[in-house]
C-alpha atoms as a PDB file:
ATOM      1  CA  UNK A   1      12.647  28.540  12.454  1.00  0.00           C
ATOM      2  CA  UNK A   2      10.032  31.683  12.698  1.00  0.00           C
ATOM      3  CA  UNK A   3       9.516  33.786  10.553  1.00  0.00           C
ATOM      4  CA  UNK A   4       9.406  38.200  10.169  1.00  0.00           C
ATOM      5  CA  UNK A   5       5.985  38.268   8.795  1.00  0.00           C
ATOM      6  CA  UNK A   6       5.365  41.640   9.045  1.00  0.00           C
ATOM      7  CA  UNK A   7       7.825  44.836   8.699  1.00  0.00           C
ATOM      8  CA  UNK A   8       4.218  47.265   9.482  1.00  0.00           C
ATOM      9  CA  UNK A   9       5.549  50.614   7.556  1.00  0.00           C
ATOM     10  CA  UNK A  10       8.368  52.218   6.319  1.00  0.00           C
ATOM     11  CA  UNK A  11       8.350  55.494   5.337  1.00  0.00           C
ATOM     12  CA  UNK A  12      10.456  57.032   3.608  1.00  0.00           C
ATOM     13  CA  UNK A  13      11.109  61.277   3.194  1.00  0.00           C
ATOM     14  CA  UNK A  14      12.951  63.265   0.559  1.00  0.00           C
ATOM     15  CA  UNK A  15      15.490  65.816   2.552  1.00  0.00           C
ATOM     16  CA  UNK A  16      15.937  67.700  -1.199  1.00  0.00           C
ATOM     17  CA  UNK A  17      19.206  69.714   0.481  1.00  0.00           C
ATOM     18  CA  UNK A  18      21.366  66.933   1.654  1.00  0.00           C
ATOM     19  CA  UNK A  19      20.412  64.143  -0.828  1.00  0.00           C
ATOM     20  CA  UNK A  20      19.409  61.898   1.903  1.00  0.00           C
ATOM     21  CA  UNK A  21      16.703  59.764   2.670  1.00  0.00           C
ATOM     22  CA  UNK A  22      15.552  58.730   5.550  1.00  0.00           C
ATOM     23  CA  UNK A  23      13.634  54.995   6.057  1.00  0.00           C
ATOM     24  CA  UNK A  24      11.674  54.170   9.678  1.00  0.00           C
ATOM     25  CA  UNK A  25       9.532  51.572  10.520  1.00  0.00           C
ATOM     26  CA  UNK A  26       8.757  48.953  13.073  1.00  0.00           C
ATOM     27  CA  UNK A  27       9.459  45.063  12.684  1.00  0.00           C
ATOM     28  CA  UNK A  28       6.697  42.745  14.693  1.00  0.00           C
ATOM     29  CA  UNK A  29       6.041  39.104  14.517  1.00  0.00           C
ATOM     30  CA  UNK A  30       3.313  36.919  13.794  1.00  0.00           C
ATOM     31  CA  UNK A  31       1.858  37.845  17.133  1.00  0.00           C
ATOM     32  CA  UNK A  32       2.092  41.849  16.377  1.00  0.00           C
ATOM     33  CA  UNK A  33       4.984  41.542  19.120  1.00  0.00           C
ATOM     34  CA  UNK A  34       7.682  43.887  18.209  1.00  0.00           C
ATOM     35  CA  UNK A  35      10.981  42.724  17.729  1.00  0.00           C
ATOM     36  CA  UNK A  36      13.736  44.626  19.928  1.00  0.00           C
ATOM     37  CA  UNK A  37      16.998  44.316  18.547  1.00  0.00           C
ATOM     38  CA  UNK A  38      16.150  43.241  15.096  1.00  0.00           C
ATOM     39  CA  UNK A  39      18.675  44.516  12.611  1.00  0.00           C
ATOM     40  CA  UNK A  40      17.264  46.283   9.554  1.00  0.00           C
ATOM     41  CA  UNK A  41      20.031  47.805   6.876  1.00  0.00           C
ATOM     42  CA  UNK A  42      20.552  48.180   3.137  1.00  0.00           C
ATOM     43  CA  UNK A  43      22.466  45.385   1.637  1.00  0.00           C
ATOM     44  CA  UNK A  44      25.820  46.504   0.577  1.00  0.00           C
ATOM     45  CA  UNK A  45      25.933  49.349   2.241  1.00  0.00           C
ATOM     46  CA  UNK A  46      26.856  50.548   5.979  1.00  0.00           C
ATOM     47  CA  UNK A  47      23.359  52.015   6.405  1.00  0.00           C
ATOM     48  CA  UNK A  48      21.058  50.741   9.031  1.00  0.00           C
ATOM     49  CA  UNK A  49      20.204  49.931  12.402  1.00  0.00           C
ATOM     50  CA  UNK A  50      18.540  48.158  14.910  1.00  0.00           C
ATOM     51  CA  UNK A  51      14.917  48.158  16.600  1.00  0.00           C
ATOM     52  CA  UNK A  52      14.308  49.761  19.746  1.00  0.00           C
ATOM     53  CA  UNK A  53      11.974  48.542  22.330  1.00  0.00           C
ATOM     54  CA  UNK A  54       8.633  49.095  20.526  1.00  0.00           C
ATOM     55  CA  UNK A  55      10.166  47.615  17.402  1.00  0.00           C
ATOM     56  CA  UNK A  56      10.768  51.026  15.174  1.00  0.00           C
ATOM     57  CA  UNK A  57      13.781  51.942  13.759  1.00  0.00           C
ATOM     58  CA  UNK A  58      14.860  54.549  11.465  1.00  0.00           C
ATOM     59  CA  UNK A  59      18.031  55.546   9.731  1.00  0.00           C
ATOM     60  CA  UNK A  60      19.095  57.546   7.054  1.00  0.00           C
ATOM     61  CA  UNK A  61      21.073  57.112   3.845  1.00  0.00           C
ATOM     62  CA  UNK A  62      22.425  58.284   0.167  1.00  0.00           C
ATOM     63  CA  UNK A  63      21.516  55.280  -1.650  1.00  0.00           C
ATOM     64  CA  UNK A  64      19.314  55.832  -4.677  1.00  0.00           C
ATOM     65  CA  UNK A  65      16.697  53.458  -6.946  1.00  0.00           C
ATOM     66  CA  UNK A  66      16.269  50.253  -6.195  1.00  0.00           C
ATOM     67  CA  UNK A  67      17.612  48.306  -3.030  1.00  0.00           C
ATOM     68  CA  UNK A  68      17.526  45.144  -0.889  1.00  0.00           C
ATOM     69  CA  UNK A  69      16.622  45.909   2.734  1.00  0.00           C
ATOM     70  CA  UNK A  70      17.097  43.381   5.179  1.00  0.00           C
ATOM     71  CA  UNK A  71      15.716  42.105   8.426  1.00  0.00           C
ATOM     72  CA  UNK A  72      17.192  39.611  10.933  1.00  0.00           C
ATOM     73  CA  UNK A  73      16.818  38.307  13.928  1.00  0.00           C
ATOM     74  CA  UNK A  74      18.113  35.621  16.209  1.00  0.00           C
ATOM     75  CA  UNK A  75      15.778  32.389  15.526  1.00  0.00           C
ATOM     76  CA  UNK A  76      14.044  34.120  12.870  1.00  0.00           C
ATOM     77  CA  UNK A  77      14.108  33.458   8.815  1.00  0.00           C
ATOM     78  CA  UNK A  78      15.465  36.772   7.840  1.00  0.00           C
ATOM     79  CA  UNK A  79      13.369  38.550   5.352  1.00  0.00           C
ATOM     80  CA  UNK A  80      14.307  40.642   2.424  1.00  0.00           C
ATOM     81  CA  UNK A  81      12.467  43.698   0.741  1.00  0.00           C
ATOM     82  CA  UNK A  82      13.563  44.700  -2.694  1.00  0.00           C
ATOM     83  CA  UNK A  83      12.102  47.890  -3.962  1.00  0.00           C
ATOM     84  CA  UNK A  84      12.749  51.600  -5.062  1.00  0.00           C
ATOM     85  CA  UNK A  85      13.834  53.405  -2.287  1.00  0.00           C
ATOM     86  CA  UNK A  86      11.042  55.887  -3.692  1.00  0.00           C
ATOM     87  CA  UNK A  87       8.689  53.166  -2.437  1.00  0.00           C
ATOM     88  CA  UNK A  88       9.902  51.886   0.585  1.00  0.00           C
END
């Protein structure tokens, strides 16, 4: 089975008024090939979404301190990311 080896950024920004923060990114393989269709979400939660055709995504979301994000994809390991959402 491959394996994500790279999720290339995430970024994540404060929006102080609604309490929401908003992650993006892009997912690529081992080949810096991005990964269209990938989905990438919080674990336990509803929040996510899936990659586009250059391999970003972005979503938004109200969780808060530390969380699991995940990445999978169709023949690929899936790949987890735990972290503060602060860091992500």
């Amino acid at each position: 089975m491959k394996r994500i080896l790279v999720v290339v950024h995430l970024f994540i920004t404060i929006f102080a008024l609604s309490g929401q923060n908003s992650i993006s990114g892009n997912v690529i393989d081992k080949h810096n090939k991005p990964l269209v269709g990938a989905s990438v979400y919080i674990q336990g939660s509803y929040d996510g979404s899936t990659t586009r055709e250059d391999g970003s995504f972005s979503f938004t979301t109200e969780s808060r301190g530390e969380v699991t994000l995940e990445i999978t994809y169709l023949g690929y390991e899936d790949r987890l990311i735990t972290k503060n959402i602060k860091d992500l």
